[in-house]
C-alpha atoms as a PDB file:
ATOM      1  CA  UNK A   1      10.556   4.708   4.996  1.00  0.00           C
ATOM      2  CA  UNK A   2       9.159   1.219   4.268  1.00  0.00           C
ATOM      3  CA  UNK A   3       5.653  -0.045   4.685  1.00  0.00           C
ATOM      4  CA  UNK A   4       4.812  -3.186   4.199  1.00  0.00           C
ATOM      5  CA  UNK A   5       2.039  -4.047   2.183  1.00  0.00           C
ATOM      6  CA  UNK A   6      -1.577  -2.766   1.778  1.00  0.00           C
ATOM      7  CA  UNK A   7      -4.338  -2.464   4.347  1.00  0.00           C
ATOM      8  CA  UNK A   8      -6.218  -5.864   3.223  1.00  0.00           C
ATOM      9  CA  UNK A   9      -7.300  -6.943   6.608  1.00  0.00           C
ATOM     10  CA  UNK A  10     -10.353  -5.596   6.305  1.00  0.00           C
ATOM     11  CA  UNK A  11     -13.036  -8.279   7.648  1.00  0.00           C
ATOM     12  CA  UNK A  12     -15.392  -6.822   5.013  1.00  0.00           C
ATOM     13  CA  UNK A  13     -12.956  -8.711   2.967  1.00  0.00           C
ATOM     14  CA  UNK A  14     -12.439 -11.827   4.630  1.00  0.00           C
ATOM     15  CA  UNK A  15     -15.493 -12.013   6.604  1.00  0.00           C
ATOM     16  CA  UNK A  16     -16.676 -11.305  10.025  1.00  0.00           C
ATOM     17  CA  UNK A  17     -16.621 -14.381  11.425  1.00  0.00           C
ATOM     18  CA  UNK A  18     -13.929 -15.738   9.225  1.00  0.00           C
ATOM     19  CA  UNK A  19     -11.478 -16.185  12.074  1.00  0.00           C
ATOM     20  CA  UNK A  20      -8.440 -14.290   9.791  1.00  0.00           C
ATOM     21  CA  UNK A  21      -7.154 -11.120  10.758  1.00  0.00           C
ATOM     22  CA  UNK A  22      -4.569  -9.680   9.689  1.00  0.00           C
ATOM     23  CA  UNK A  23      -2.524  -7.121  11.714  1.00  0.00           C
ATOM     24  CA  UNK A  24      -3.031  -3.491  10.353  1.00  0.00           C
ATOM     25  CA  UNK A  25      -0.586  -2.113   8.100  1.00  0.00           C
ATOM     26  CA  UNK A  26       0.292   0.796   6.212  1.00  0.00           C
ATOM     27  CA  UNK A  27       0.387   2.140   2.366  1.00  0.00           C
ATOM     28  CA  UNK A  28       2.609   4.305   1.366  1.00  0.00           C
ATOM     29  CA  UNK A  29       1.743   6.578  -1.454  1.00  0.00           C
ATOM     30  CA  UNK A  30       3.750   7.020  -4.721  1.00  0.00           C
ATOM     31  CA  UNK A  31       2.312   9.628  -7.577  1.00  0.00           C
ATOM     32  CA  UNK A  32       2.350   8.167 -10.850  1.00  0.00           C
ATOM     33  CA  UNK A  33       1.233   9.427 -14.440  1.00  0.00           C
ATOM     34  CA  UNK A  34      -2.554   8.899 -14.937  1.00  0.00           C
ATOM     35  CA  UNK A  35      -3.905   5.592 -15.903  1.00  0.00           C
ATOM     36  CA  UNK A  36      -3.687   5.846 -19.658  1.00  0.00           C
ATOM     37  CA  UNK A  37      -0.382   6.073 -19.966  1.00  0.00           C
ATOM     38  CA  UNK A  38       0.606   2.596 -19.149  1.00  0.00           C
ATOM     39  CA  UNK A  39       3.302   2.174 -21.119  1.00  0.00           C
ATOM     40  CA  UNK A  40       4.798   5.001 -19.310  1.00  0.00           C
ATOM     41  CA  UNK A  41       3.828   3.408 -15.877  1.00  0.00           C
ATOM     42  CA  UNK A  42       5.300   0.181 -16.102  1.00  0.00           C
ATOM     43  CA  UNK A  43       8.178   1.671 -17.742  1.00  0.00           C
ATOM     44  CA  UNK A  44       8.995   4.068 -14.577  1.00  0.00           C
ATOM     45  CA  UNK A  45       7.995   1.076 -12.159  1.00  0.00           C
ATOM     46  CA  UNK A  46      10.210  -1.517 -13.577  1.00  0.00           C
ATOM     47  CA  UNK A  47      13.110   0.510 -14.143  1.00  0.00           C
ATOM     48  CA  UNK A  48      15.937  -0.235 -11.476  1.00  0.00           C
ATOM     49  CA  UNK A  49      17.132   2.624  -9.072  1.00  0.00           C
ATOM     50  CA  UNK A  50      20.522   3.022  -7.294  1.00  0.00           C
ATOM     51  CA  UNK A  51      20.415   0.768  -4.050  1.00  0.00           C
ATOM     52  CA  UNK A  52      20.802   3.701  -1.090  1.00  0.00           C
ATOM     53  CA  UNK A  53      24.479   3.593   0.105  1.00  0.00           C
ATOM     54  CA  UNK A  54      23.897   3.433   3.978  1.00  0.00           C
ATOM     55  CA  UNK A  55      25.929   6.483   5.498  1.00  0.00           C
ATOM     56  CA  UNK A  56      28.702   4.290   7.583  1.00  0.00           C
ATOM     57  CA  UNK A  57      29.168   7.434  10.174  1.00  0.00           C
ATOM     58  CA  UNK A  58      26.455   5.558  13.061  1.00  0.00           C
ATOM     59  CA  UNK A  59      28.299   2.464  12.598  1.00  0.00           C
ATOM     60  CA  UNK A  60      31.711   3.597  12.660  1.00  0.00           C
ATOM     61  CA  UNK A  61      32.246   2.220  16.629  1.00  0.00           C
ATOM     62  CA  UNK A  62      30.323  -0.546  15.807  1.00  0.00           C
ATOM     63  CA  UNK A  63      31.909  -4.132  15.678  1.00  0.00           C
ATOM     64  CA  UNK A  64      31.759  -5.826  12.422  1.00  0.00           C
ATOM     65  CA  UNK A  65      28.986  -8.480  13.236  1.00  0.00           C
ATOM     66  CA  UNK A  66      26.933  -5.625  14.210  1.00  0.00           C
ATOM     67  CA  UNK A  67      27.236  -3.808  11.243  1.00  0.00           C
ATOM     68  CA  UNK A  68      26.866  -6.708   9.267  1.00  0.00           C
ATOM     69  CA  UNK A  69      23.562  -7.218  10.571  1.00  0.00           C
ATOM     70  CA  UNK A  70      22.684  -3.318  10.162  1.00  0.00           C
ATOM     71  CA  UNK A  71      23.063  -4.019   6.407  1.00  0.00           C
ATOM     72  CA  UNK A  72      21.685  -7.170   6.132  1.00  0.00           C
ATOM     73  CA  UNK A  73      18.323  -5.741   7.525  1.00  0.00           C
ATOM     74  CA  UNK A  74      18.678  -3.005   5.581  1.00  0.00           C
ATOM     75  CA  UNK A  75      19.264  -4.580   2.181  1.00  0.00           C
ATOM     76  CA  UNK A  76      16.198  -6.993   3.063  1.00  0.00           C
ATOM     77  CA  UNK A  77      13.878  -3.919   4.126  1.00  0.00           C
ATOM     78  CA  UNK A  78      14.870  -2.541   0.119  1.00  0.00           C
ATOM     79  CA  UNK A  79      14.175  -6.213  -1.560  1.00  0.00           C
ATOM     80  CA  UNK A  80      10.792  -5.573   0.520  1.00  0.00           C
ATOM     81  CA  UNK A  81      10.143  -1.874  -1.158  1.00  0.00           C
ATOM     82  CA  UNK A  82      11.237  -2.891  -4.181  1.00  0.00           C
ATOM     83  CA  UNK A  83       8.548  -5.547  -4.535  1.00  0.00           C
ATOM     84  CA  UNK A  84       6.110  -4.046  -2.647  1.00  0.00           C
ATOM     85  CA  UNK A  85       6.718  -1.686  -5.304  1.00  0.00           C
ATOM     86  CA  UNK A  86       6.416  -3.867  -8.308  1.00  0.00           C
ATOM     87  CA  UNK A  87       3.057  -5.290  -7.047  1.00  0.00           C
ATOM     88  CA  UNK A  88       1.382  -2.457  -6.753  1.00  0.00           C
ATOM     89  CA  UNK A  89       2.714  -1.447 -10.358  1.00  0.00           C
ATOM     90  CA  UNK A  90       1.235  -4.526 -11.510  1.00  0.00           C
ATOM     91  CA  UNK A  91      -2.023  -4.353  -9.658  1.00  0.00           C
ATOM     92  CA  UNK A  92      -2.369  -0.643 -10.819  1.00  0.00           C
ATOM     93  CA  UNK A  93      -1.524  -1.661 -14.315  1.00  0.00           C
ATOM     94  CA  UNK A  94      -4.381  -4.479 -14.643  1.00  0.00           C
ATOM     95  CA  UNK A  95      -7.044  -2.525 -13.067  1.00  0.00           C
ATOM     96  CA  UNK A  96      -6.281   0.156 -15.352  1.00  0.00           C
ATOM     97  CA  UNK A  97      -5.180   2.848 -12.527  1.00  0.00           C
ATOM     98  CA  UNK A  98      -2.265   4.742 -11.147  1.00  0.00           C
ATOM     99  CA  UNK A  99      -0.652   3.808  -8.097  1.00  0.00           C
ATOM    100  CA  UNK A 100      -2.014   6.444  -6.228  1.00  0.00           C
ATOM    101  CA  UNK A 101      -5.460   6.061  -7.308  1.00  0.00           C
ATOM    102  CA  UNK A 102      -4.909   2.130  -6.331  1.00  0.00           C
ATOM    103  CA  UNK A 103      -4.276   3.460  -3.022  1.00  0.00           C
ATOM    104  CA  UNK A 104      -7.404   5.633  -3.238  1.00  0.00           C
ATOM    105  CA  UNK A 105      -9.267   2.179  -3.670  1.00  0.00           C
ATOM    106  CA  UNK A 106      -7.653   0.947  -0.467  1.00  0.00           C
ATOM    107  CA  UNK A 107      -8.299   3.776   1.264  1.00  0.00           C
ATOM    108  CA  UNK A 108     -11.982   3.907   0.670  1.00  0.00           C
ATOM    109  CA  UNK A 109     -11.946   0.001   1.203  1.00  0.00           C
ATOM    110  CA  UNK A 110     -10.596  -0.045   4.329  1.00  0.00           C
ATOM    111  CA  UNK A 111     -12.622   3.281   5.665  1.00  0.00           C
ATOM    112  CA  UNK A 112     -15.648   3.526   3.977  1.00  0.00           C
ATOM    113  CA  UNK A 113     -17.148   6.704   2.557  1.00  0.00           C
ATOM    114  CA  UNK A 114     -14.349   9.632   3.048  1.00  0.00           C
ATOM    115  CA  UNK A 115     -14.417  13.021   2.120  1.00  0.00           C
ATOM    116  CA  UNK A 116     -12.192  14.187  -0.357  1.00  0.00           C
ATOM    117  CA  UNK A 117     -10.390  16.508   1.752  1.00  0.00           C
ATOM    118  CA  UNK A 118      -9.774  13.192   4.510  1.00  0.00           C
ATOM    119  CA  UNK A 119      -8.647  11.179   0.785  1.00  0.00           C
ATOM    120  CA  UNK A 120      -5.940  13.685  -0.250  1.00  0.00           C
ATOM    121  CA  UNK A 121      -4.291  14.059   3.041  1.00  0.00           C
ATOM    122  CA  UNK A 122      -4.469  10.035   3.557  1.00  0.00           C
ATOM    123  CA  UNK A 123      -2.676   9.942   0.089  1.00  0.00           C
ATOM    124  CA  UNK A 124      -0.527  13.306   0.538  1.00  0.00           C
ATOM    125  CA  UNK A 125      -2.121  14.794  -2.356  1.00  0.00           C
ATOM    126  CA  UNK A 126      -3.289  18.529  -2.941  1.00  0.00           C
ATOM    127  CA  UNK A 127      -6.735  19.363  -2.950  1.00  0.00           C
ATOM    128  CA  UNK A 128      -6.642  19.790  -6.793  1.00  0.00           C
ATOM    129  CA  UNK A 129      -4.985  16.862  -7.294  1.00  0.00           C
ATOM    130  CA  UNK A 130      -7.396  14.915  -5.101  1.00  0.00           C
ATOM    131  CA  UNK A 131     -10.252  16.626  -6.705  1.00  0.00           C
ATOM    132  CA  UNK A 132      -9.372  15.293 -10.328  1.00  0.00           C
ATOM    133  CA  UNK A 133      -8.036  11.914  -9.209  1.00  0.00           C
ATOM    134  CA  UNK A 134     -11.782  11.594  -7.952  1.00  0.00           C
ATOM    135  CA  UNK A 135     -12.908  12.098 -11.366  1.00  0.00           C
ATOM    136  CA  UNK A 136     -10.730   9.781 -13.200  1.00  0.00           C
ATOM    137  CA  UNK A 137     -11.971   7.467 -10.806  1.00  0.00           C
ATOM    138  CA  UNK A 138     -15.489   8.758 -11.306  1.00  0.00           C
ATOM    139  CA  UNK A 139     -14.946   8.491 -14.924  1.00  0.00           C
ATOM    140  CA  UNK A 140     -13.554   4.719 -14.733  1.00  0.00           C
ATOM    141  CA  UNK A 141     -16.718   3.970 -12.796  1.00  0.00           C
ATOM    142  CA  UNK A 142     -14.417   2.610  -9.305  1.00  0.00           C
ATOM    143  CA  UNK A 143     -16.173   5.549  -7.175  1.00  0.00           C
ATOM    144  CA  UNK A 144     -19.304   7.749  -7.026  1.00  0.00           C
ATOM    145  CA  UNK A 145     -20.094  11.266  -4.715  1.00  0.00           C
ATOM    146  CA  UNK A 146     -22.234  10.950  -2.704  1.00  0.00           C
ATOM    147  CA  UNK A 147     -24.063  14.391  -0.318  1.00  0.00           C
ATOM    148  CA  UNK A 148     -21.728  14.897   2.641  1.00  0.00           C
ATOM    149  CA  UNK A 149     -24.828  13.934   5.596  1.00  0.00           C
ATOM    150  CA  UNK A 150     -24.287  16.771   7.852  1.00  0.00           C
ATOM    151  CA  UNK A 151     -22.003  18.832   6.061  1.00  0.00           C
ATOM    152  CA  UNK A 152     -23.756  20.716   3.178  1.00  0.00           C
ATOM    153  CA  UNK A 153     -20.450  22.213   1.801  1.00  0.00           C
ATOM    154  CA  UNK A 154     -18.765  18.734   1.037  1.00  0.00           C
ATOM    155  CA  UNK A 155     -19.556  15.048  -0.388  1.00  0.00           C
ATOM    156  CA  UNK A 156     -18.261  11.955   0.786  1.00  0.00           C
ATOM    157  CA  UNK A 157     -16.260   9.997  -2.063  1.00  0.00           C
ATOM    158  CA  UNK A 158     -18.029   6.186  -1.873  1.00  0.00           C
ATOM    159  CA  UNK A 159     -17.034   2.577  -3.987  1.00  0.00           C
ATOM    160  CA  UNK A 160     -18.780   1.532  -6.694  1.00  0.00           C
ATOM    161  CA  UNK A 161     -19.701  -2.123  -7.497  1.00  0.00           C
ATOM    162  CA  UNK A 162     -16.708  -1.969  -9.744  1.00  0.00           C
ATOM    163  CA  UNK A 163     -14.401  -0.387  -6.757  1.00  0.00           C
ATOM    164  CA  UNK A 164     -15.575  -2.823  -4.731  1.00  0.00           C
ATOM    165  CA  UNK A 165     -14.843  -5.295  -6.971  1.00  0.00           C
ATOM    166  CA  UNK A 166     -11.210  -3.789  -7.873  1.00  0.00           C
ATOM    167  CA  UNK A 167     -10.707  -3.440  -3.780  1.00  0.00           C
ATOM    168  CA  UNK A 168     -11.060  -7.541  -3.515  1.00  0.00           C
ATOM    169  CA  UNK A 169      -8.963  -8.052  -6.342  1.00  0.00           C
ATOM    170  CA  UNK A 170      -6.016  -5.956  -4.325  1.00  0.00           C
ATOM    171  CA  UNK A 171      -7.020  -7.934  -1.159  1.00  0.00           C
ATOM    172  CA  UNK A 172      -6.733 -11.009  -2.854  1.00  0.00           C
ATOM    173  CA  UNK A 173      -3.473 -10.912  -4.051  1.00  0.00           C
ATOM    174  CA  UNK A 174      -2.119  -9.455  -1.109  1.00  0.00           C
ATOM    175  CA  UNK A 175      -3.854 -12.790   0.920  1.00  0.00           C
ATOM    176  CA  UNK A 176      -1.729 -14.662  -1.510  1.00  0.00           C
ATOM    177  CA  UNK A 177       1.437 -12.924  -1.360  1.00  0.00           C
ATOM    178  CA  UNK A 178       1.282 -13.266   2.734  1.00  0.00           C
ATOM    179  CA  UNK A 179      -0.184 -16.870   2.464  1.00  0.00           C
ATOM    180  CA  UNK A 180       3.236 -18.160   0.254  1.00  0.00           C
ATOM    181  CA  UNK A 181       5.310 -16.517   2.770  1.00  0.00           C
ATOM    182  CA  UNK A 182       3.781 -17.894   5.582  1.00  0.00           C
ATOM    183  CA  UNK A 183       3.735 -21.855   4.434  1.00  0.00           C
ATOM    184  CA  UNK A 184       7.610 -21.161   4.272  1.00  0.00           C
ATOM    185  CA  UNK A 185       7.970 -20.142   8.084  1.00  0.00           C
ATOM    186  CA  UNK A 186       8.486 -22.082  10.358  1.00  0.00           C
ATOM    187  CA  UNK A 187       5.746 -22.147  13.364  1.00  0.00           C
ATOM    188  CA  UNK A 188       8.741 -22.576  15.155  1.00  0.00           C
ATOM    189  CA  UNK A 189      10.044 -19.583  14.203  1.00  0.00           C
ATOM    190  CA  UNK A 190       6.764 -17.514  13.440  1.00  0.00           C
ATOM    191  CA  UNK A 191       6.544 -15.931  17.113  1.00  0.00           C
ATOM    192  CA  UNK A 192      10.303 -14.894  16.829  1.00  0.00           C
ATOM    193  CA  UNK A 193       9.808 -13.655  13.194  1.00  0.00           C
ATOM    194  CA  UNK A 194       6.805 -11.591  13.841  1.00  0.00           C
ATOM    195  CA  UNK A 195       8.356  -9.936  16.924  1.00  0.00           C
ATOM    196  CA  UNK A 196      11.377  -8.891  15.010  1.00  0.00           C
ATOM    197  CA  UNK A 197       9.315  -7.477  12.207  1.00  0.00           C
ATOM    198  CA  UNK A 198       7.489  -5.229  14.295  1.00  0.00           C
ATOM    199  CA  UNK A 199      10.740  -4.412  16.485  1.00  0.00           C
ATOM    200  CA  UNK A 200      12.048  -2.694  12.912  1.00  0.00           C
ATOM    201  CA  UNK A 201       8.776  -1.507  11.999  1.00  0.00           C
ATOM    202  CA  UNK A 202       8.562   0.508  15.427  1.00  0.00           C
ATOM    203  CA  UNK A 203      11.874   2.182  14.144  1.00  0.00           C
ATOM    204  CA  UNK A 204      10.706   3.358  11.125  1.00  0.00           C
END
């Protein structure tokens, strides 16, 4: 369902001995027209979509407070998608990318050297479709092949300089995203806010 945010905890990032960590989270992985059709990217990312009508049948013995606060969560989980969504739209759109082959850069940031069969079922692609992602990618200089080290029948798919470079930018802006939202907690109310966003992401 909903994901929050990219993988940018990597201490690669921030630094070993940085003392910042953030807790691991997960990408979810939308397919997109390639990256040279940007006007047809931010078109498709920007446009609105119907707000999902929650199906009222579980909360038909529920008391009204309750179900108040099943669609208060839920409309505040889609004003979360929705600009999770427009972020990475953005981010994809200024490093000249897709969104999925942003979230091959986060991938391969956060892992390290993957094969390309490991990539495309991280991303949910096919093996064609991972195959000539890799080479846009290739192409746009983010990513090189490397020889697979004990497997002479595959490659490993590794960050360039440039990747590298476009993986920090990501990691960056995600810092900055979480860093505004967290100078306008509480730390009275961090603990309690924390706990109940991992009690609803446990239920996704």
């Amino acid at each position: 369902m909903i994901q929050l945010f990219t993988n940018c905890h990597n201490p690669t990032f921030w630094g070993a001995d940085s003392g910042f960590h953030l807790p691991k989270l997960g990408v979810t992985t939308q397919h997109t027209a390639p990256a040279h059709h940007h006007s047809t990217l931010k078109r498709s990312a920007m446009t609105p979509t119907a707000t999902p009508r929650l199906d009222p049948s579980p909360l038909s013995h529920a008391g009204e407070e309750f179900e108040g606060r099943v669609r208060a969560i839920a409309t505040a989980l889609q004003t979360i998608d929705r600009e999770q969504r427009r972020v990475r739209a953005a981010l994809a759109q200024d490093l000249g990318v897709s969104i999925s082959e942003l979230l091959a850069v986060v991938a391969l940031g956060q892992n390290g050297d993957l094969t390309p069969k490991w990539l495309g079922e991280e991303l949910g692609v096919t093996t064609s479709a991972m195959t000539a992602m890799i080479d846009r990618l290739e192409k746009g200089g983010l990513v090189f092949r490397v020889p697979h080290p004990t497997d002479r029948r595959s490659v490993l798919v590794r960050l360039t300089s440039d990747g590298e470079r476009a993986r920090d930018r990501i990691y960056r802006r995600y810092l900055d995203i979480i860093t505004s939202a967290a100078s306008r907690i509480s730390v009275d109310t961090e603990r309690q806010t924390l706990d109940d966003l991992a009690t609803v992401a446990s239920a996704l």
